[in-house]
C-alpha atoms as a PDB file:
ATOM      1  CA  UNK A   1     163.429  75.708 120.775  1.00  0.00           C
ATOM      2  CA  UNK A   2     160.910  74.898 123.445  1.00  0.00           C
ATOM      3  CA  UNK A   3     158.345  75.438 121.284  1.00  0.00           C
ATOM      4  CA  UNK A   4     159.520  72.282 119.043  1.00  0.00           C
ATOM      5  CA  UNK A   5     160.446  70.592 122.052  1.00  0.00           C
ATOM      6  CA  UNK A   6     156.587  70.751 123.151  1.00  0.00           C
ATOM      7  CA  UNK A   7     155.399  70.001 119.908  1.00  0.00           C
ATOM      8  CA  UNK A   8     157.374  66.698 119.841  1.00  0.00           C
ATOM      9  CA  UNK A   9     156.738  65.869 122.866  1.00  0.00           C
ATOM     10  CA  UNK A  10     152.855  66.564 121.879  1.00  0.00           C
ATOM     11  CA  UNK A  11     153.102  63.923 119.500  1.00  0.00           C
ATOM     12  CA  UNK A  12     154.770  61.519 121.276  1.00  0.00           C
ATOM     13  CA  UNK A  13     151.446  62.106 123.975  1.00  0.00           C
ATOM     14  CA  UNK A  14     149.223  61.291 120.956  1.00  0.00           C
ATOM     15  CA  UNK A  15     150.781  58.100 119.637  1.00  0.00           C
ATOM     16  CA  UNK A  16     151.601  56.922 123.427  1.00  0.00           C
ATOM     17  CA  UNK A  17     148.046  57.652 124.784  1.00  0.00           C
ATOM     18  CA  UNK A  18     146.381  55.778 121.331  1.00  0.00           C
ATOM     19  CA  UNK A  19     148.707  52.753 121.751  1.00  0.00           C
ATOM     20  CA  UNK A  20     147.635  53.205 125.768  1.00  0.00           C
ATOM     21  CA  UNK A  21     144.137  53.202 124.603  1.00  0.00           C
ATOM     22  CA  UNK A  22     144.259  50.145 122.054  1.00  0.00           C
ATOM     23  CA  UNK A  23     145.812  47.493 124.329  1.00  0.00           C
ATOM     24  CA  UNK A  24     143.704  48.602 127.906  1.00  0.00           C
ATOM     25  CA  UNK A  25     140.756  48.609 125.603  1.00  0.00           C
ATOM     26  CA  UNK A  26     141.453  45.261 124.178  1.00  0.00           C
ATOM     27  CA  UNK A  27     142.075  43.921 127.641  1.00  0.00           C
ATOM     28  CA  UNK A  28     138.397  45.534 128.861  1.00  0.00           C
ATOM     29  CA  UNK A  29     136.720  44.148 125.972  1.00  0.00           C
ATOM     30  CA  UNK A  30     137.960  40.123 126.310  1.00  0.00           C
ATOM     31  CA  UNK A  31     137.002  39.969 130.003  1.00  0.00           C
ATOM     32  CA  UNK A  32     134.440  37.558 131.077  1.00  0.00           C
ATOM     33  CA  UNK A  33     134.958  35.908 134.383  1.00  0.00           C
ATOM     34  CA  UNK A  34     137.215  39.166 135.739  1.00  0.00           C
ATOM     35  CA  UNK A  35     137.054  39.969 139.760  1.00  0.00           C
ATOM     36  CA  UNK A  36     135.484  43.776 140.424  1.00  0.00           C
ATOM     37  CA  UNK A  37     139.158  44.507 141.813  1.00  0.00           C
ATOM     38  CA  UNK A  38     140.655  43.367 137.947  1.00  0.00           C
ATOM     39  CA  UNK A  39     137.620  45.450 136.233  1.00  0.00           C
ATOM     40  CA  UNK A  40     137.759  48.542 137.965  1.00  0.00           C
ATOM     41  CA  UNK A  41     141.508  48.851 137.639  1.00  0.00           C
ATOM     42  CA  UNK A  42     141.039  48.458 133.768  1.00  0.00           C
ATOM     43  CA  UNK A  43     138.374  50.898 133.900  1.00  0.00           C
ATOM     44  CA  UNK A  44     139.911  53.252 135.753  1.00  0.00           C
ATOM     45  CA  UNK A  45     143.106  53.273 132.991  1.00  0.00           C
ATOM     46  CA  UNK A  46     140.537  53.734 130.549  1.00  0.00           C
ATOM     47  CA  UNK A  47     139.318  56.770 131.882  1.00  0.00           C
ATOM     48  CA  UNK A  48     142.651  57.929 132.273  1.00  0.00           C
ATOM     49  CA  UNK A  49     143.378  57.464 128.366  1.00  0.00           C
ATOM     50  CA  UNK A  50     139.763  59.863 127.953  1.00  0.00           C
ATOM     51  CA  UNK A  51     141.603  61.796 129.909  1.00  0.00           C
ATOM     52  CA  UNK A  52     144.651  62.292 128.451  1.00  0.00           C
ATOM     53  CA  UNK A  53     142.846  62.463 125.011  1.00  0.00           C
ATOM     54  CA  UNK A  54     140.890  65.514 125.909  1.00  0.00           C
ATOM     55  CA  UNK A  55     144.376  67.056 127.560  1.00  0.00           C
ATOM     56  CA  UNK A  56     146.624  65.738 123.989  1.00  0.00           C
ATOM     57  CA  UNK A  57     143.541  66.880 121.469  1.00  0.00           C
ATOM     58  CA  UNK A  58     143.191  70.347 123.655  1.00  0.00           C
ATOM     59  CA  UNK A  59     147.319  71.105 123.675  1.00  0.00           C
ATOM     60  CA  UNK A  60     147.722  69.833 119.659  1.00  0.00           C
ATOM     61  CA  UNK A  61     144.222  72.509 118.717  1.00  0.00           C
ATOM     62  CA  UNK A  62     145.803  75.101 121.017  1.00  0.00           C
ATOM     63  CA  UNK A  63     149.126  74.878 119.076  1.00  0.00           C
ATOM     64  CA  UNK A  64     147.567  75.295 115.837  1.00  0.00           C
ATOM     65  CA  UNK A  65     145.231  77.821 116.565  1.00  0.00           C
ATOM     66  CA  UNK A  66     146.049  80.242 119.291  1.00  0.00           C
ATOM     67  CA  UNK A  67     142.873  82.015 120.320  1.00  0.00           C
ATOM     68  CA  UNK A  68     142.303  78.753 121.725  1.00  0.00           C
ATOM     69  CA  UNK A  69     145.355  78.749 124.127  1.00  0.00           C
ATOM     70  CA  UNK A  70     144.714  79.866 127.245  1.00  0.00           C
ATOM     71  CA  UNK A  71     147.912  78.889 130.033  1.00  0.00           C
ATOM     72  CA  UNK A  72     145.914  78.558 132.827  1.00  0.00           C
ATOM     73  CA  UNK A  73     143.417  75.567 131.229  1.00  0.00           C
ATOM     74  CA  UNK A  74     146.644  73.649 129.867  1.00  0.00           C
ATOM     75  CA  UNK A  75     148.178  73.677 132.894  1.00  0.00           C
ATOM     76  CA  UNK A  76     144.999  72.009 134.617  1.00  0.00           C
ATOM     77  CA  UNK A  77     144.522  69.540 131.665  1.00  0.00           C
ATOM     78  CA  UNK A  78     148.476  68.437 131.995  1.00  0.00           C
ATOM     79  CA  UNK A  79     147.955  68.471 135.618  1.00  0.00           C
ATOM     80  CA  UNK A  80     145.299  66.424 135.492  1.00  0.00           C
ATOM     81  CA  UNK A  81     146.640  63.872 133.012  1.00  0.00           C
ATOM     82  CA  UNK A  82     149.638  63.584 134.830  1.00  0.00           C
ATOM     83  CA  UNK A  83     148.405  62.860 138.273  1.00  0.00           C
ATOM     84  CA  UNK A  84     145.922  60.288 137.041  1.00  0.00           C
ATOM     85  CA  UNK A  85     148.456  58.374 134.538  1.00  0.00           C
ATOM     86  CA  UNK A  86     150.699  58.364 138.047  1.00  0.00           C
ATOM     87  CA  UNK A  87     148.162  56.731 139.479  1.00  0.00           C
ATOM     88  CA  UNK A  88     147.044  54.421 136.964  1.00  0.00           C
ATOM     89  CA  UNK A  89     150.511  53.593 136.435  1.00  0.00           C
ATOM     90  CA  UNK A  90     150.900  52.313 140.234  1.00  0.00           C
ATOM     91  CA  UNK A  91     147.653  50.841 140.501  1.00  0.00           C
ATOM     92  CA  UNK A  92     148.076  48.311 137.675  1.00  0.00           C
ATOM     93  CA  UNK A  93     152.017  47.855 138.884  1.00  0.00           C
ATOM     94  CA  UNK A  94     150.424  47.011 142.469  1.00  0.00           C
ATOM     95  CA  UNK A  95     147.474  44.633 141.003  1.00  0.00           C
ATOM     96  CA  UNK A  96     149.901  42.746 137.592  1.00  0.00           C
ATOM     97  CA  UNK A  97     152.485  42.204 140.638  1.00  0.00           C
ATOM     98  CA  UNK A  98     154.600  39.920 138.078  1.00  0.00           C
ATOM     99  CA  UNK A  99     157.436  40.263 135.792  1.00  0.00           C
ATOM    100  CA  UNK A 100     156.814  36.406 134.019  1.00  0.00           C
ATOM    101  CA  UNK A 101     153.271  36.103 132.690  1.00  0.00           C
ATOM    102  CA  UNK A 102     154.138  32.395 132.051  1.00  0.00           C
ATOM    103  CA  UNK A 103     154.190  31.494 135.246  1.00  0.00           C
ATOM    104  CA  UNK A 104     151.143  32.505 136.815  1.00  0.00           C
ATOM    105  CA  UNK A 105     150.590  29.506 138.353  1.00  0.00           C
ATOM    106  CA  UNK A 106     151.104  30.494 142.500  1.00  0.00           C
ATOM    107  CA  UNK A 107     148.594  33.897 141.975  1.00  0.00           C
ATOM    108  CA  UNK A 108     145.677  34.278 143.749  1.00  0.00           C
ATOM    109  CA  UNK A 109     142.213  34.083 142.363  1.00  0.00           C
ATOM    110  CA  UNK A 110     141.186  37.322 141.979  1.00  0.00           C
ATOM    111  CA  UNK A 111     145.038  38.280 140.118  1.00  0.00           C
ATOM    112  CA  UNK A 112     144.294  41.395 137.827  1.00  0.00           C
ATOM    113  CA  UNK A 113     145.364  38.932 134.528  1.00  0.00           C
ATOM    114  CA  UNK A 114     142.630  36.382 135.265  1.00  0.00           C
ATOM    115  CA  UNK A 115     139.436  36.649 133.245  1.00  0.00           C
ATOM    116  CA  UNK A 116     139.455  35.831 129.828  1.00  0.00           C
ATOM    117  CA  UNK A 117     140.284  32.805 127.706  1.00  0.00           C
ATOM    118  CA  UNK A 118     143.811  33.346 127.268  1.00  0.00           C
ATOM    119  CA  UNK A 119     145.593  34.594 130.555  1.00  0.00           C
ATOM    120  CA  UNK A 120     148.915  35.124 129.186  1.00  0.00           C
ATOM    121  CA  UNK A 121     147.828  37.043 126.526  1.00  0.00           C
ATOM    122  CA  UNK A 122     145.338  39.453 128.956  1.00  0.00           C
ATOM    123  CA  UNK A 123     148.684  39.662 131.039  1.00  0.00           C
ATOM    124  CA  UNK A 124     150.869  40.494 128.252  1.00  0.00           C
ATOM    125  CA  UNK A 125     148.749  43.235 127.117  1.00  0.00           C
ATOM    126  CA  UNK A 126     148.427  44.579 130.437  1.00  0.00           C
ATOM    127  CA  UNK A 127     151.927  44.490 130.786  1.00  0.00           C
ATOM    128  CA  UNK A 128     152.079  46.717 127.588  1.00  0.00           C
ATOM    129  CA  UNK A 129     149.598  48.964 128.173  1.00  0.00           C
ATOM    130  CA  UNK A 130     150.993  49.495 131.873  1.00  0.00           C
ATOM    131  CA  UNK A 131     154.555  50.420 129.915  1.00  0.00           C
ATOM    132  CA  UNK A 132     153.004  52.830 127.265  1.00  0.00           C
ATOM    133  CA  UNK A 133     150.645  54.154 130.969  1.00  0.00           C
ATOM    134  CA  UNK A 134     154.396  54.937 132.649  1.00  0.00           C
ATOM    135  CA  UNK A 135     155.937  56.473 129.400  1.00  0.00           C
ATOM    136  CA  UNK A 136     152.830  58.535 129.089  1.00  0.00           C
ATOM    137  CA  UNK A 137     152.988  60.165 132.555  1.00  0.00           C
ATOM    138  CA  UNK A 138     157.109  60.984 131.605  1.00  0.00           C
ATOM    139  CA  UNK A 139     155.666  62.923 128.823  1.00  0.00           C
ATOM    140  CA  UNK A 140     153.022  64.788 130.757  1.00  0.00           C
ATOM    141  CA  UNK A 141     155.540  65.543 133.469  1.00  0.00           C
ATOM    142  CA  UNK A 142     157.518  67.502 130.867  1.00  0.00           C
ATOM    143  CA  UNK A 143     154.874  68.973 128.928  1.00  0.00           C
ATOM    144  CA  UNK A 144     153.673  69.902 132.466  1.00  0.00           C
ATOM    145  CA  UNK A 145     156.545  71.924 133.446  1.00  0.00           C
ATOM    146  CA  UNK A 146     156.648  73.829 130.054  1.00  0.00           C
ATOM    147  CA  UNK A 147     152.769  74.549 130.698  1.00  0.00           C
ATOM    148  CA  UNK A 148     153.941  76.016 134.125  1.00  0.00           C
ATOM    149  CA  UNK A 149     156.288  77.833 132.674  1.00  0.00           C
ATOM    150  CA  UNK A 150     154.464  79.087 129.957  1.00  0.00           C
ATOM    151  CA  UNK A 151     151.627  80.265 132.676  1.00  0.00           C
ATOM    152  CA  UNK A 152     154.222  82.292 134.683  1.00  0.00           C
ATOM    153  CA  UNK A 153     155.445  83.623 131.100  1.00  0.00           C
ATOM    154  CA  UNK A 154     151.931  84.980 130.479  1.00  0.00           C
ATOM    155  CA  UNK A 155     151.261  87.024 133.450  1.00  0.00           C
ATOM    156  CA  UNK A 156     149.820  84.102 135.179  1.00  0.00           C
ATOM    157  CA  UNK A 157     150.795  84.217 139.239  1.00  0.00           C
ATOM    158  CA  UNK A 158     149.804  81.644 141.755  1.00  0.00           C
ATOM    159  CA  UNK A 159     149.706  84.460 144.685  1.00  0.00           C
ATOM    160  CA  UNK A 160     147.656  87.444 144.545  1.00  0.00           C
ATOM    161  CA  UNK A 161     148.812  90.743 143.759  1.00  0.00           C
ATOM    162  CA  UNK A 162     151.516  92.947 145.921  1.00  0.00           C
ATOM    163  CA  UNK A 163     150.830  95.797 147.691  1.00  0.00           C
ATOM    164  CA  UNK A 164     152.247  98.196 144.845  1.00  0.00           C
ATOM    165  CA  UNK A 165     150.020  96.680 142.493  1.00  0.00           C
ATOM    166  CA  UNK A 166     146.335  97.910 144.599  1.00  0.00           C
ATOM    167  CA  UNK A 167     145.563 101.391 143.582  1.00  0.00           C
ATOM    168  CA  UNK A 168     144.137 103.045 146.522  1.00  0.00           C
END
């Protein structure tokens, strides 16, 4: 059962993380007159999607074949992934600041939304791509705590051994 569980939730990485990866992508490769604040947010959730690519590829390959799984480099790779789409997520929260991409009116001029043609639309996919960013770091949370587990299943300890266990 948690083996399908992980597997599903696998999947759901993949297509999250290539949705993730379509709409910040977009969004990097319309801007013209962006602010460095606006860019380097973008191009920090882009690295996050490489991220989370290598961790997604990695986990699906280790499924499949299983001289490839080792506990101890999934658990880094979902660690990883899952602290940097937590902070992607709250860094583009903290810089879109706006629930109404219609009214951007009142923002300041260097507002994460500003720099390209169409500012609703760069806003709008933001907004997207920050939504698919949140439900991506749900999934790595869980797939996370099944690496864990699966780490302490294997032998894996994050102490060092007990006195019983050193042969003198």
């Amino acid at each position: 059962m948690r083996t399908i569980i992980n597997s599903i939730l696998r999947l759901v990485q993949f297509l999250l993380v290539l949705i993730a990866t379509g709409l910040l992508g977009n969004v990097r490769a319309n801007t013209q007159h962006a602010t460095a604040s606006a860019t380097a947010a973008i191009n920090f959730s882009i690295f996050v999607c490489a991220v989370a690519w290598i961790a997604v590829i990695y986990s699906i390959i280790a499924h499949i074949v299983s001289i490839v799984a080792v506990p101890i480099v999934a658990l880094a790779l979902d660690s990883l992934a899952t602290l940097f789409t937590f902070i992607s997520a709250v860094v583009l929260s903290a810089k879109l600041t706006t629930a109404n991409c219609a009214n951007w009116g009142s923002k300041p001029s260097n507002w994460i939304a500003f720099g390209s043609d169409d500012t609703e639309k760069r806003c709008r996919e933001i907004q997207a791509g920050l939504v698919f960013i949140w439900f991506l770091f749900g999934t790595f949370a869980a797939t996370l705590f099944f690496a864990f587990k699966e780490f302490r299943r294997s032998g894996g300890s994050v102490r060092g051994p007990s006195m019983s266990q050193i042969g003198v």
